[in-house]
PDB file of N, CA and C in Angstrom:
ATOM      1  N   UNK A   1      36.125-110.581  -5.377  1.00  0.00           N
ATOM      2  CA  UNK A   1      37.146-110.967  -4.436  1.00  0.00           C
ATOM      3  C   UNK A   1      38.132-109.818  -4.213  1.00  0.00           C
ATOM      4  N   UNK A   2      38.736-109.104  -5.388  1.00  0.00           N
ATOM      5  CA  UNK A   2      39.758-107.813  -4.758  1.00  0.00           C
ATOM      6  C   UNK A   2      38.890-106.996  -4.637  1.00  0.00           C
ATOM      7  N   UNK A   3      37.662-106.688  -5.534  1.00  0.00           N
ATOM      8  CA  UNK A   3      37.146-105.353  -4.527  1.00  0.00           C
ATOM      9  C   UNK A   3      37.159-105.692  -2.704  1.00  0.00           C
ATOM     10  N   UNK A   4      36.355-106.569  -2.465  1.00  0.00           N
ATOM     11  CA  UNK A   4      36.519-106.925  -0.887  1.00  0.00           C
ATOM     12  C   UNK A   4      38.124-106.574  -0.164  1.00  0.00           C
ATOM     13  N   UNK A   5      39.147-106.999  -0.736  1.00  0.00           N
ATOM     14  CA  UNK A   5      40.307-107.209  -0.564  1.00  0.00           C
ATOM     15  C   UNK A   5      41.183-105.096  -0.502  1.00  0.00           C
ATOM     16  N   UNK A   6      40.669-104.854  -1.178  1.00  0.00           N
ATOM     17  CA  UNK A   6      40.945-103.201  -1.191  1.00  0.00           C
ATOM     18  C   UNK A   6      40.218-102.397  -0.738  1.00  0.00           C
ATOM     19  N   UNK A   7      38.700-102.933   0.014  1.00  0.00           N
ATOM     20  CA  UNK A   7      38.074-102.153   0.590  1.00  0.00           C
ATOM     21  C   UNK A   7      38.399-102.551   2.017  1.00  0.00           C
ATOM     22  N   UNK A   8      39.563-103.278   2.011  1.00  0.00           N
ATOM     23  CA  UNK A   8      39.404-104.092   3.714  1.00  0.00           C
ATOM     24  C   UNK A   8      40.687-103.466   3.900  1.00  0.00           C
ATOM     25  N   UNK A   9      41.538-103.343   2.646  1.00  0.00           N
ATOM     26  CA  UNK A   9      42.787-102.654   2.634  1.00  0.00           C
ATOM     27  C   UNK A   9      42.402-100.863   3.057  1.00  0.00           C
ATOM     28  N   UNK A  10      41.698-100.863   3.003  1.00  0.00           N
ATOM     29  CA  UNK A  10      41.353 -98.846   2.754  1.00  0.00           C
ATOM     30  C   UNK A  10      41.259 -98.968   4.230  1.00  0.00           C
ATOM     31  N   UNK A  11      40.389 -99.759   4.998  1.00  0.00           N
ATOM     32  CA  UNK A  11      39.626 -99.645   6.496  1.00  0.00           C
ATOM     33  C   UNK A  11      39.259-101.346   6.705  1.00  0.00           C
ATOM     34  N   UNK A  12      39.332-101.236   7.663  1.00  0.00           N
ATOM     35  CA  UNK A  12      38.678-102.972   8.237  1.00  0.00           C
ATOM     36  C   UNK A  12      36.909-102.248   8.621  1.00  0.00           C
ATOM     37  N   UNK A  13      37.034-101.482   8.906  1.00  0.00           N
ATOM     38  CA  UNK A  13      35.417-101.531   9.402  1.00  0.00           C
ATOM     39  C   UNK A  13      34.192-101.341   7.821  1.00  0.00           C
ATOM     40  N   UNK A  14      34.810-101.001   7.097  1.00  0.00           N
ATOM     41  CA  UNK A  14      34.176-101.021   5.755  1.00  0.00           C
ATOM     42  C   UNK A  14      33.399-102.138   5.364  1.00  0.00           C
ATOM     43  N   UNK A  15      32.338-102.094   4.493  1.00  0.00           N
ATOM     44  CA  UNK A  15      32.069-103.566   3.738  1.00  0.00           C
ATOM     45  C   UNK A  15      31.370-103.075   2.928  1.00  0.00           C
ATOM     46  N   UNK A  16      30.964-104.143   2.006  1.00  0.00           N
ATOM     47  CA  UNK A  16      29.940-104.076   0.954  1.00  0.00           C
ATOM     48  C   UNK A  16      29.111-104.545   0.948  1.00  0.00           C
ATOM     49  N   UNK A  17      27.702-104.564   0.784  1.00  0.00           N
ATOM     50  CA  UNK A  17      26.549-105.806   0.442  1.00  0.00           C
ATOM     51  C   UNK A  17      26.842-106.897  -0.435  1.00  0.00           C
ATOM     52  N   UNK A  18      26.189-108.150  -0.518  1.00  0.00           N
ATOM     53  CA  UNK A  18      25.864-109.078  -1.769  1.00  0.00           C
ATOM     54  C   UNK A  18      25.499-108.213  -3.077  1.00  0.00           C
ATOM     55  N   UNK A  19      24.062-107.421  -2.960  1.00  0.00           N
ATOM     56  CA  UNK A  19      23.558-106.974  -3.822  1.00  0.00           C
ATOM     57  C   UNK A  19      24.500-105.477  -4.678  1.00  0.00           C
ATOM     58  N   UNK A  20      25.494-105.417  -3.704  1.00  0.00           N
ATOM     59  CA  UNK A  20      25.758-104.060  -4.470  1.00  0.00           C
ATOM     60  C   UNK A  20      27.372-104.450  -5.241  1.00  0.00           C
ATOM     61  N   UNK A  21      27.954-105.960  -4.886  1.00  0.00           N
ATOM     62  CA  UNK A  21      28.950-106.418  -5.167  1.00  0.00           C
ATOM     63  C   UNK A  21      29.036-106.893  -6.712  1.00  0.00           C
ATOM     64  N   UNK A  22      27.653-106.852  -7.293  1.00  0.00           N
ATOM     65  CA  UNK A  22      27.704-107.484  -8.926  1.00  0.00           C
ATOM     66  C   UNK A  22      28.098-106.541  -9.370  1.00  0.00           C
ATOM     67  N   UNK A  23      27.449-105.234  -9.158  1.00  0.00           N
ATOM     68  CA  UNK A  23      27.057-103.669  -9.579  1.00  0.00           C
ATOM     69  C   UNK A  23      28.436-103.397  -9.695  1.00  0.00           C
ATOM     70  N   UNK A  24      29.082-103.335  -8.976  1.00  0.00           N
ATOM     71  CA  UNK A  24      30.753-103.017  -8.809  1.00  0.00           C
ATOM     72  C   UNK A  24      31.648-103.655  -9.559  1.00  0.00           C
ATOM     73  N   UNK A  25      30.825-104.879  -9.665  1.00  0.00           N
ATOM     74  CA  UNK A  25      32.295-105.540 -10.540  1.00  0.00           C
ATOM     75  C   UNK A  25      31.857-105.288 -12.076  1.00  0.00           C
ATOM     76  N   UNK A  26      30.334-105.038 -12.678  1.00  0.00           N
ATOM     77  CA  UNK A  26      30.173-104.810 -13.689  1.00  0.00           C
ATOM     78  C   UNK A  26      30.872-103.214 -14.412  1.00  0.00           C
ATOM     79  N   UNK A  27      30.639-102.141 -12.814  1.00  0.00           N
ATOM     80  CA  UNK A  27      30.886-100.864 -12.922  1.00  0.00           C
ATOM     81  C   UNK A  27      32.537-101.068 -13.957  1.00  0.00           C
ATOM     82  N   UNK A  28      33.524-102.076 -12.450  1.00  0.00           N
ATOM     83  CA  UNK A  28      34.792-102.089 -13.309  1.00  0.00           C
ATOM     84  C   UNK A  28      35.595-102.627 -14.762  1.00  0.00           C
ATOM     85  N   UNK A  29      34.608-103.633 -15.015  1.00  0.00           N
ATOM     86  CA  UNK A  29      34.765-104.483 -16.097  1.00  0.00           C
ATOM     87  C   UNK A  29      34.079-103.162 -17.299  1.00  0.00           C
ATOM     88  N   UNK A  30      33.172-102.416 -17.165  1.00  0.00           N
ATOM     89  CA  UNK A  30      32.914-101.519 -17.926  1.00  0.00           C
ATOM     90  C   UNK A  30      34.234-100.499 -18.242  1.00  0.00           C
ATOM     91  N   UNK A  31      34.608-100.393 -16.842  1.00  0.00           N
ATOM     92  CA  UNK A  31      36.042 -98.990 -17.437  1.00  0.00           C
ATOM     93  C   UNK A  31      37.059 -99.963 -18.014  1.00  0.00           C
ATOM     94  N   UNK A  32      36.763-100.824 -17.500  1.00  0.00           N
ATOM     95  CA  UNK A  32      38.574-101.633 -17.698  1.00  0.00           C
ATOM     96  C   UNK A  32      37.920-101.811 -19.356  1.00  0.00           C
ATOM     97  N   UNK A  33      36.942-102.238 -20.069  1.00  0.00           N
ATOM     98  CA  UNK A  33      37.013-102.415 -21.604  1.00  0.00           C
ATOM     99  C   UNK A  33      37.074-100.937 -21.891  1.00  0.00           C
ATOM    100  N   UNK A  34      36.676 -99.937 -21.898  1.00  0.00           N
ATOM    101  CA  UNK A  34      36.551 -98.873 -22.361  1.00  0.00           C
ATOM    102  C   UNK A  34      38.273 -98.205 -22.016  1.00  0.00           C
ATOM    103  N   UNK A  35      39.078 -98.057 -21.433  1.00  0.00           N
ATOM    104  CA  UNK A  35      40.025 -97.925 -20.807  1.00  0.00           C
ATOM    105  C   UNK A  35      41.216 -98.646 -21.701  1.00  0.00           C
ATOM    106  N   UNK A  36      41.089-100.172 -21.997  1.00  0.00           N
ATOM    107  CA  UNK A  36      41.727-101.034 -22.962  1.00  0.00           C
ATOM    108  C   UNK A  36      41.362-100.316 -24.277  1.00  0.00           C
ATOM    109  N   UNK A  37      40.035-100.277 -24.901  1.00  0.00           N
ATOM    110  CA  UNK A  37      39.599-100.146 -26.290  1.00  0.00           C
ATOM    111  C   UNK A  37      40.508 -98.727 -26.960  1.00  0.00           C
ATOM    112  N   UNK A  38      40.411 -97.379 -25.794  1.00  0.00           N
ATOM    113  CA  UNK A  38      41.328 -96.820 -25.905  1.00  0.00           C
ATOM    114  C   UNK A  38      42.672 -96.560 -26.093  1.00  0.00           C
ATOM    115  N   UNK A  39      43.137 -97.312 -25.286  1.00  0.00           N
ATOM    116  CA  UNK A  39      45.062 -97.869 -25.314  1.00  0.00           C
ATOM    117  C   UNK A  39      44.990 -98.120 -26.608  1.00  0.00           C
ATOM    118  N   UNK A  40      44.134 -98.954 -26.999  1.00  0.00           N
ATOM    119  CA  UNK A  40      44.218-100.173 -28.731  1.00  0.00           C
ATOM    120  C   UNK A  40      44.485 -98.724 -29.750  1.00  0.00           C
ATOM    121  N   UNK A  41      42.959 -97.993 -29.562  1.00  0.00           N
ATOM    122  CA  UNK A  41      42.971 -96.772 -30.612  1.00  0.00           C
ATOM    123  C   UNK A  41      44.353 -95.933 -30.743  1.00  0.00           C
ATOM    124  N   UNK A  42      44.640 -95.528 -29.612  1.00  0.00           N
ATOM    125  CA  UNK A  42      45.912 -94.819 -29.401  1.00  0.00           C
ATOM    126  C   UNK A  42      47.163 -95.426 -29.735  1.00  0.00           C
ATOM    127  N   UNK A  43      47.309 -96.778 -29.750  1.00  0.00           N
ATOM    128  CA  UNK A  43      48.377 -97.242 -30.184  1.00  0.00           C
ATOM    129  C   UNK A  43      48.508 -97.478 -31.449  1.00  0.00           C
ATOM    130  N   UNK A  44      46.869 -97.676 -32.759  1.00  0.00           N
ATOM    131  CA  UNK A  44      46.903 -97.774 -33.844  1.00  0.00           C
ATOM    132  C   UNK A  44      46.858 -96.592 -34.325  1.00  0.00           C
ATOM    133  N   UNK A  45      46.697 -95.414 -33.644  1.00  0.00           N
ATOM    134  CA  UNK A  45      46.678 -93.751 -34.326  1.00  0.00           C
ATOM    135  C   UNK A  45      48.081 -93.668 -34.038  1.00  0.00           C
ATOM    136  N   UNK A  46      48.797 -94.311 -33.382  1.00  0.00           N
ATOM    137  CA  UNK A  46      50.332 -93.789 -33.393  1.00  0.00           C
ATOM    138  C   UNK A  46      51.397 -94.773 -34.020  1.00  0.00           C
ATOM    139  N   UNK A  47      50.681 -95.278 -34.883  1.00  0.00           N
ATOM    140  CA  UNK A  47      51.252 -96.263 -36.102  1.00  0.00           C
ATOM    141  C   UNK A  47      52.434 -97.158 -34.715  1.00  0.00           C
ATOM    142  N   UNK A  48      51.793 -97.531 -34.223  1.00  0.00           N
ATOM    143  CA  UNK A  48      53.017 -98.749 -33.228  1.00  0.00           C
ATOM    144  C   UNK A  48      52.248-100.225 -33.331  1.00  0.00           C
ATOM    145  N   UNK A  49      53.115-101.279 -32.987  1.00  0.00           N
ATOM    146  CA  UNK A  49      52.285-102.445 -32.801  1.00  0.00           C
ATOM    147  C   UNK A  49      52.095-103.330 -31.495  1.00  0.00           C
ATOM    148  N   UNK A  50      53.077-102.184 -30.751  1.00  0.00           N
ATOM    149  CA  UNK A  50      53.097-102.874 -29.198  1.00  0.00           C
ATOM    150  C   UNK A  50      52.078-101.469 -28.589  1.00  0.00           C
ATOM    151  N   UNK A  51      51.471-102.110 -27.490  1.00  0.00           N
ATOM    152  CA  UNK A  51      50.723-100.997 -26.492  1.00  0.00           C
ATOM    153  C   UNK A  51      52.126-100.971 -25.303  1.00  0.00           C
ATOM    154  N   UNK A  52      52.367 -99.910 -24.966  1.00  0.00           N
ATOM    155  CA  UNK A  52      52.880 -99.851 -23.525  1.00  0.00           C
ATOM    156  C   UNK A  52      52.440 -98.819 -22.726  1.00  0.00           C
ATOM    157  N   UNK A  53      53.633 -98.646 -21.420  1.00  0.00           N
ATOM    158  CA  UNK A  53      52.691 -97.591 -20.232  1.00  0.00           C
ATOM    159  C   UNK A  53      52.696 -96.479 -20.672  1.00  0.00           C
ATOM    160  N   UNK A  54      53.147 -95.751 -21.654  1.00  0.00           N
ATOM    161  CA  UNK A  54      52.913 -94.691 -22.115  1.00  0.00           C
ATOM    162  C   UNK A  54      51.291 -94.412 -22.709  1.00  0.00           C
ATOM    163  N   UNK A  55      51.105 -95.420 -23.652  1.00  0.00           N
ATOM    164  CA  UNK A  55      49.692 -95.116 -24.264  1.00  0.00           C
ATOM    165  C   UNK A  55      48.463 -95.516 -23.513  1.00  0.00           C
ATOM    166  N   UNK A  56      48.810 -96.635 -22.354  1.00  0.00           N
ATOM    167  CA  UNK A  56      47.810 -96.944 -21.213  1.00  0.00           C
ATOM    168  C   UNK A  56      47.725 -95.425 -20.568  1.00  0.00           C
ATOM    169  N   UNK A  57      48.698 -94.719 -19.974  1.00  0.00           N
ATOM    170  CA  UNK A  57      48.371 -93.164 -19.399  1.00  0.00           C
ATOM    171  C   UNK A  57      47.880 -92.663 -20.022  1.00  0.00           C
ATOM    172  N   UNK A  58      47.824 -92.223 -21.411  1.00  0.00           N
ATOM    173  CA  UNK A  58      47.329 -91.502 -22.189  1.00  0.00           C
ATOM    174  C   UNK A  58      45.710 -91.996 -22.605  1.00  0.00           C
ATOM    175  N   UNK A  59      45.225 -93.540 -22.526  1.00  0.00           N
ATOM    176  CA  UNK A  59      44.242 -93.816 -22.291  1.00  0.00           C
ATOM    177  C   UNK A  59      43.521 -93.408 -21.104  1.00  0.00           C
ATOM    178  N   UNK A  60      44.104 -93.231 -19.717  1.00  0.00           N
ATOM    179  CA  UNK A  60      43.556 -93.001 -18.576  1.00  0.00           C
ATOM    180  C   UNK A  60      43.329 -91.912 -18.700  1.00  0.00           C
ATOM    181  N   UNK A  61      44.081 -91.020 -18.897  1.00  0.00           N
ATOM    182  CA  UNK A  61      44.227 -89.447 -18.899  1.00  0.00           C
ATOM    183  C   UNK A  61      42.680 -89.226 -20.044  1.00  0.00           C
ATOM    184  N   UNK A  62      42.413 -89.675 -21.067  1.00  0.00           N
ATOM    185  CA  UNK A  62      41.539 -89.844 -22.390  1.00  0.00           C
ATOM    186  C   UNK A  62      39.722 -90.217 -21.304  1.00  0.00           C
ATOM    187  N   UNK A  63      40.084 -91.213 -20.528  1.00  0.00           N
ATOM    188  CA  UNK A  63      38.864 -91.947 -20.491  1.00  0.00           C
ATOM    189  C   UNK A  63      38.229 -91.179 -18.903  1.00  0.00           C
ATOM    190  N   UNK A  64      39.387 -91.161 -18.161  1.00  0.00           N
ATOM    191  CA  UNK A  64      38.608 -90.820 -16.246  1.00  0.00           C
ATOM    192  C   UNK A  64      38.699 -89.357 -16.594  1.00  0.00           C
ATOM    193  N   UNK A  65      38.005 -88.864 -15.221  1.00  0.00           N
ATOM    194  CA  UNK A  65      37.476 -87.253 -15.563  1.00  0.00           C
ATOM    195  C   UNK A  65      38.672 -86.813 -14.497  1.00  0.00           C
ATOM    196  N   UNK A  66      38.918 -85.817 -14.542  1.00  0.00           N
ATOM    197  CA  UNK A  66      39.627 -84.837 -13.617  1.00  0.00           C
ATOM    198  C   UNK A  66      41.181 -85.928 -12.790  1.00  0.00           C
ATOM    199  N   UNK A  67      40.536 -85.612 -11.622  1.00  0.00           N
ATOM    200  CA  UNK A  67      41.860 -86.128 -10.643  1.00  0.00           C
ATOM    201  C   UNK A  67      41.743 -87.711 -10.952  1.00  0.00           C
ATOM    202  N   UNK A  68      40.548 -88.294 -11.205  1.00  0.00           N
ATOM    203  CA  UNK A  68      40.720 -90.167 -11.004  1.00  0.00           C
ATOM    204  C   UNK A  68      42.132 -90.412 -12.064  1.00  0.00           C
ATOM    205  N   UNK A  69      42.029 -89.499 -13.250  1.00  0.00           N
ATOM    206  CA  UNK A  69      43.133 -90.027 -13.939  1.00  0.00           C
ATOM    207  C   UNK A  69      44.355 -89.975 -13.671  1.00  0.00           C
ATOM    208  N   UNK A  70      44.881 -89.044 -12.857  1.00  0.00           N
ATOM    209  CA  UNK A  70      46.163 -88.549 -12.118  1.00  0.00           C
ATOM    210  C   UNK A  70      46.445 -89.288 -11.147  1.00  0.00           C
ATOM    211  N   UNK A  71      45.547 -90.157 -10.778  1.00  0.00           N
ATOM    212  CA  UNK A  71      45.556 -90.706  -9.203  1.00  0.00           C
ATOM    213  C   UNK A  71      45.905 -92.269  -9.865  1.00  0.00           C
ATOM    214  N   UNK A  72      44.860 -92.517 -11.461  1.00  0.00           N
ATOM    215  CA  UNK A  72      45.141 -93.439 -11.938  1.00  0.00           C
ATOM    216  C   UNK A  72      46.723 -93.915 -12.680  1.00  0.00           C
ATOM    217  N   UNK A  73      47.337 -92.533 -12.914  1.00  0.00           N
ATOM    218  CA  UNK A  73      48.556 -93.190 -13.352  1.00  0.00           C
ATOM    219  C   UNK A  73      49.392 -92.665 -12.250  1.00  0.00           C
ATOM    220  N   UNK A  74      49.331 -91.990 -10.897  1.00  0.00           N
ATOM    221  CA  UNK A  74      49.992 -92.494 -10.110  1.00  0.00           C
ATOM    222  C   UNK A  74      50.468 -94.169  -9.702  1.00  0.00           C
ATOM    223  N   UNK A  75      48.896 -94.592  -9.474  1.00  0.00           N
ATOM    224  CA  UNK A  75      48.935 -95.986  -9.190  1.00  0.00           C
ATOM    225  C   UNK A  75      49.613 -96.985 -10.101  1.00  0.00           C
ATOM    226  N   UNK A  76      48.972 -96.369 -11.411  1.00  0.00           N
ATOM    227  CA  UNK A  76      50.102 -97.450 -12.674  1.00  0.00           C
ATOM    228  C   UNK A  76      51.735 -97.214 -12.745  1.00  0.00           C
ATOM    229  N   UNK A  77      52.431 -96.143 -12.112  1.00  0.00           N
ATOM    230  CA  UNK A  77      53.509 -95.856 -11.887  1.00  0.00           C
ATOM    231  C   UNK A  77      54.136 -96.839 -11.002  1.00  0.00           C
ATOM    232  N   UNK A  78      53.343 -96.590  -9.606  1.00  0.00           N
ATOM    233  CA  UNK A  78      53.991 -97.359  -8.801  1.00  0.00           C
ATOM    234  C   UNK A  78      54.090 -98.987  -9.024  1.00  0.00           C
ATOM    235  N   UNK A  79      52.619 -99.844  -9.522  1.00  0.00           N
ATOM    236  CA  UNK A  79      52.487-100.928 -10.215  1.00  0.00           C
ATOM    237  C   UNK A  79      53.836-101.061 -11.064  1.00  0.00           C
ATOM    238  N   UNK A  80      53.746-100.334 -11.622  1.00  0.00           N
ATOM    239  CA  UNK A  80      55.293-100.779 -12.678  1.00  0.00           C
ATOM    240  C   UNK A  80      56.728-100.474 -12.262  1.00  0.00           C
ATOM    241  N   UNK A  81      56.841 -99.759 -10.881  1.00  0.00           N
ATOM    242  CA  UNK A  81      58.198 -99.724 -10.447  1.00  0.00           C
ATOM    243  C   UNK A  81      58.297-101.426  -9.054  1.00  0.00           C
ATOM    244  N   UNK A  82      56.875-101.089  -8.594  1.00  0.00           N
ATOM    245  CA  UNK A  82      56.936-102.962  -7.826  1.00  0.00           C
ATOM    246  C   UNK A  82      57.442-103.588  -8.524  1.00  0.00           C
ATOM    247  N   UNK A  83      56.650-103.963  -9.835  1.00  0.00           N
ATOM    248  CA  UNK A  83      57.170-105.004 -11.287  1.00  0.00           C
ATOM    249  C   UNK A  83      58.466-104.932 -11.356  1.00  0.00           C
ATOM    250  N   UNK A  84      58.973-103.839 -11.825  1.00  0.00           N
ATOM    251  CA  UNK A  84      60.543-103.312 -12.088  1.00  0.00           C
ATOM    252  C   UNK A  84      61.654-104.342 -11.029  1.00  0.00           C
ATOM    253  N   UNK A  85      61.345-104.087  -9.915  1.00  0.00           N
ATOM    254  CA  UNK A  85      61.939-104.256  -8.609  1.00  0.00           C
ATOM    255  C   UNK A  85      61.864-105.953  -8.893  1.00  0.00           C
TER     256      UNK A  85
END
């Protein structure tokens, strides 16, 4: 449902198939555990017991290659100044 919803957000003329829509959501549910499992490690190597946006960046920065991670905590920036607001 949000992939559809952010690919309609990017362009209206965009779409996805049925068949390629499982693939995608498995793709994300793969980073998003690997992405979390990280935060966890990083927050127990830094003797804390809360995770916050500090060690989530430092997970992103850890897990995506090159620019996705920069682009990724752009986006978690702004996410948390909406929140803020």
């Amino acid at each position: 449902m949000y992939i559809h919803k952010i690919l309609k957000s990017s362009d209206d003329k965009l779409s996805i198939s049925k068949d390629a829509m499982p693939i995608m959501n498995k793709l994300l549910n793969v980073c998003f555990e690997k992405i979390a499992t990280t935060a966890g490690l990083v927050t127990v190597q830094s003797h804390k017991k809360t995770l916050t946006a500090k060690e989530m960046k430092l997970a992103c920065e850890l897990v995506l290659p090159g620019q996705l991670s920069s682009h990724a905590s752009n986006e978690g920036l702004r996410a948390m100044t909406r929140f803020n607001q």
